[in-house]
C-alpha atoms as a PDB file:
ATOM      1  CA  UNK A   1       5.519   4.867 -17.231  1.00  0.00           C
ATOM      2  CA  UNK A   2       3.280   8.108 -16.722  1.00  0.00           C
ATOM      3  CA  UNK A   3       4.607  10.526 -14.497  1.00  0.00           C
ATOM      4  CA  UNK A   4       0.674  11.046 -13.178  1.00  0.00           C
ATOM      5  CA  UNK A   5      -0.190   7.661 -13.587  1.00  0.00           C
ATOM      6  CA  UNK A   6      -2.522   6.544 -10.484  1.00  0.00           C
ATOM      7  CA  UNK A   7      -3.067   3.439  -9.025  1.00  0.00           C
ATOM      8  CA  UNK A   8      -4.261   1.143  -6.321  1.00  0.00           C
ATOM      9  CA  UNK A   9      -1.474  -0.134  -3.813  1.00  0.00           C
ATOM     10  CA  UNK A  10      -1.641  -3.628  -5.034  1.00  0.00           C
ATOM     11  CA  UNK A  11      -1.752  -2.610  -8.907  1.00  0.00           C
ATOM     12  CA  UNK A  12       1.912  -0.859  -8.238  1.00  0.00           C
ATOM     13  CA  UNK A  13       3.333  -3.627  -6.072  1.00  0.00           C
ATOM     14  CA  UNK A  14       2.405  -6.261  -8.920  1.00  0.00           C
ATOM     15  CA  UNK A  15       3.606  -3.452 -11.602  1.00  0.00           C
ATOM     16  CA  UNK A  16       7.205  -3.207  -9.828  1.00  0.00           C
ATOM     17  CA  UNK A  17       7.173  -7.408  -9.699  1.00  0.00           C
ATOM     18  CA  UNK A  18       7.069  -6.965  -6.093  1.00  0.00           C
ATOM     19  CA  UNK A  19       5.829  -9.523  -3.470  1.00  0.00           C
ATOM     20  CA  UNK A  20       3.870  -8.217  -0.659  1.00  0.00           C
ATOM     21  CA  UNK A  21       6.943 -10.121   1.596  1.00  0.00           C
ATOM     22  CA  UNK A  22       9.754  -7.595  -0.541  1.00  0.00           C
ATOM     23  CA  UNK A  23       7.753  -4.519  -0.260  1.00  0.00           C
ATOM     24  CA  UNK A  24       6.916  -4.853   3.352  1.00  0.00           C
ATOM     25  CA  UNK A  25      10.819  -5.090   4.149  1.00  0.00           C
ATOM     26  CA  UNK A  26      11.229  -2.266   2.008  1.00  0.00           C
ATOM     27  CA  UNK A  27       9.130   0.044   4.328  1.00  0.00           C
ATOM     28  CA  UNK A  28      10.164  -1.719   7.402  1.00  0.00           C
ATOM     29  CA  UNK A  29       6.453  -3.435   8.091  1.00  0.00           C
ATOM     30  CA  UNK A  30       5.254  -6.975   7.682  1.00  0.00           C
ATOM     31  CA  UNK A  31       3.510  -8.831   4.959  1.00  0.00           C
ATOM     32  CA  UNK A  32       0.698  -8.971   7.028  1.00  0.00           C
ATOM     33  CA  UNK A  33       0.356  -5.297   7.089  1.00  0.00           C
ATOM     34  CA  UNK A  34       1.002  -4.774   3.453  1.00  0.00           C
ATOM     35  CA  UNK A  35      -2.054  -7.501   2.889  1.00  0.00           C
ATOM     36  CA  UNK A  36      -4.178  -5.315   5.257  1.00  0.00           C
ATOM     37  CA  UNK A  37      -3.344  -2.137   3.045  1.00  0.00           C
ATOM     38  CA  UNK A  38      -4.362  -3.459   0.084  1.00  0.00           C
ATOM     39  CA  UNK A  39      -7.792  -5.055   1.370  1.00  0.00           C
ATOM     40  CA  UNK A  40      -8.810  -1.899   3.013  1.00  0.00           C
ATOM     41  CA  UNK A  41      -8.076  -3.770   6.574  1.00  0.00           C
ATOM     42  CA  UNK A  42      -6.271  -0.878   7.714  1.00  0.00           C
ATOM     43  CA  UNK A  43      -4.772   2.303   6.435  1.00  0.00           C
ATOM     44  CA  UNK A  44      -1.621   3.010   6.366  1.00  0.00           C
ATOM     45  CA  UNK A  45       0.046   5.970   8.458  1.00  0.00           C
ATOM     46  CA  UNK A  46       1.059   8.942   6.508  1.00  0.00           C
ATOM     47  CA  UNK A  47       4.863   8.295   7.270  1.00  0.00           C
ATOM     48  CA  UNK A  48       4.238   4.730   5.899  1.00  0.00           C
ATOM     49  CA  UNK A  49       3.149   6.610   2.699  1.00  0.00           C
ATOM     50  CA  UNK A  50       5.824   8.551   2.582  1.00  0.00           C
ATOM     51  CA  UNK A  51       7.930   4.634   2.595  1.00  0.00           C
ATOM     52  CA  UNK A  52       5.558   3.347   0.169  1.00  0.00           C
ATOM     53  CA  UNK A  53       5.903   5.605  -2.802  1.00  0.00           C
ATOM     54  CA  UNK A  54      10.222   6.026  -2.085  1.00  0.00           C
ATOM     55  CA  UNK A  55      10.146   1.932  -2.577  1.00  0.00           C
ATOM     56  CA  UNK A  56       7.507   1.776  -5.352  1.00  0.00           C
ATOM     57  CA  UNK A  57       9.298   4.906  -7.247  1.00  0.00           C
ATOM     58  CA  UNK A  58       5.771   7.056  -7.194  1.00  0.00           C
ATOM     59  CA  UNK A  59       4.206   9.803  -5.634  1.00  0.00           C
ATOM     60  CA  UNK A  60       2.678   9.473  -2.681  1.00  0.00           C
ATOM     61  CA  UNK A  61      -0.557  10.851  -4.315  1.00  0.00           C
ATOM     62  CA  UNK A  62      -0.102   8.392  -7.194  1.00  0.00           C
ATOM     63  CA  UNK A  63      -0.860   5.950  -4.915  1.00  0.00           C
ATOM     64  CA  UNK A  64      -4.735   4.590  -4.193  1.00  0.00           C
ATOM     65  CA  UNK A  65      -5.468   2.944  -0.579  1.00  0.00           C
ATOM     66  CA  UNK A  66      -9.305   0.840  -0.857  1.00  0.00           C
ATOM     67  CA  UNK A  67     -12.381   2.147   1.368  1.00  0.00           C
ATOM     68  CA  UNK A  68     -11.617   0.482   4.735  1.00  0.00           C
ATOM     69  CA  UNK A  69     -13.731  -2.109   5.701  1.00  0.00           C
ATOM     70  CA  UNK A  70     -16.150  -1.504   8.671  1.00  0.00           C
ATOM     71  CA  UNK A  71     -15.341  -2.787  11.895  1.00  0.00           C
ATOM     72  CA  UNK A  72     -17.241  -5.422  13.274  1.00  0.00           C
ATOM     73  CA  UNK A  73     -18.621  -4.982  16.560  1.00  0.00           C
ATOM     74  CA  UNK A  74     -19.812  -7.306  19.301  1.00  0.00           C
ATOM     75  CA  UNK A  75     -22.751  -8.084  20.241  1.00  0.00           C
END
């Protein structure tokens, strides 16, 4: 692997044959909130980061989050 290689969230799970179920109890999260990571749902907290990269074996800046996805507001 390349020390500065970057990429998306989902791109290192799937590169560390990871399921979105093992890497969520690796950080201590649910699936649920590992799915809404990797969609752009919702970003992840800086100490969640921090968990991320320490169970993926990156850097936390070797690590790419989508855009988040606009809210949706009622009418």
């Amino acid at each position: 692997m390349n020390d500065s290689e970057v990429l998306t969230l989902r791109e290192w799970r799937r590169k560390r044959l990871l399921t979105q179920e093992e890497l969520a109890a690796k950080v201590g999260v649910t699936f649920t909130t590992i799915s809404n990571w990797e969609t752009g749902e919702a970003p992840p907290r800086v100490r969640n980061i921090r968990k991320l990269a320490e169970a993926l074996s990156v850097a936390p800046e070797q690590i790419i989050f989508p855009p988040l996805k606009p809210k949706k507001v009622a009418a």
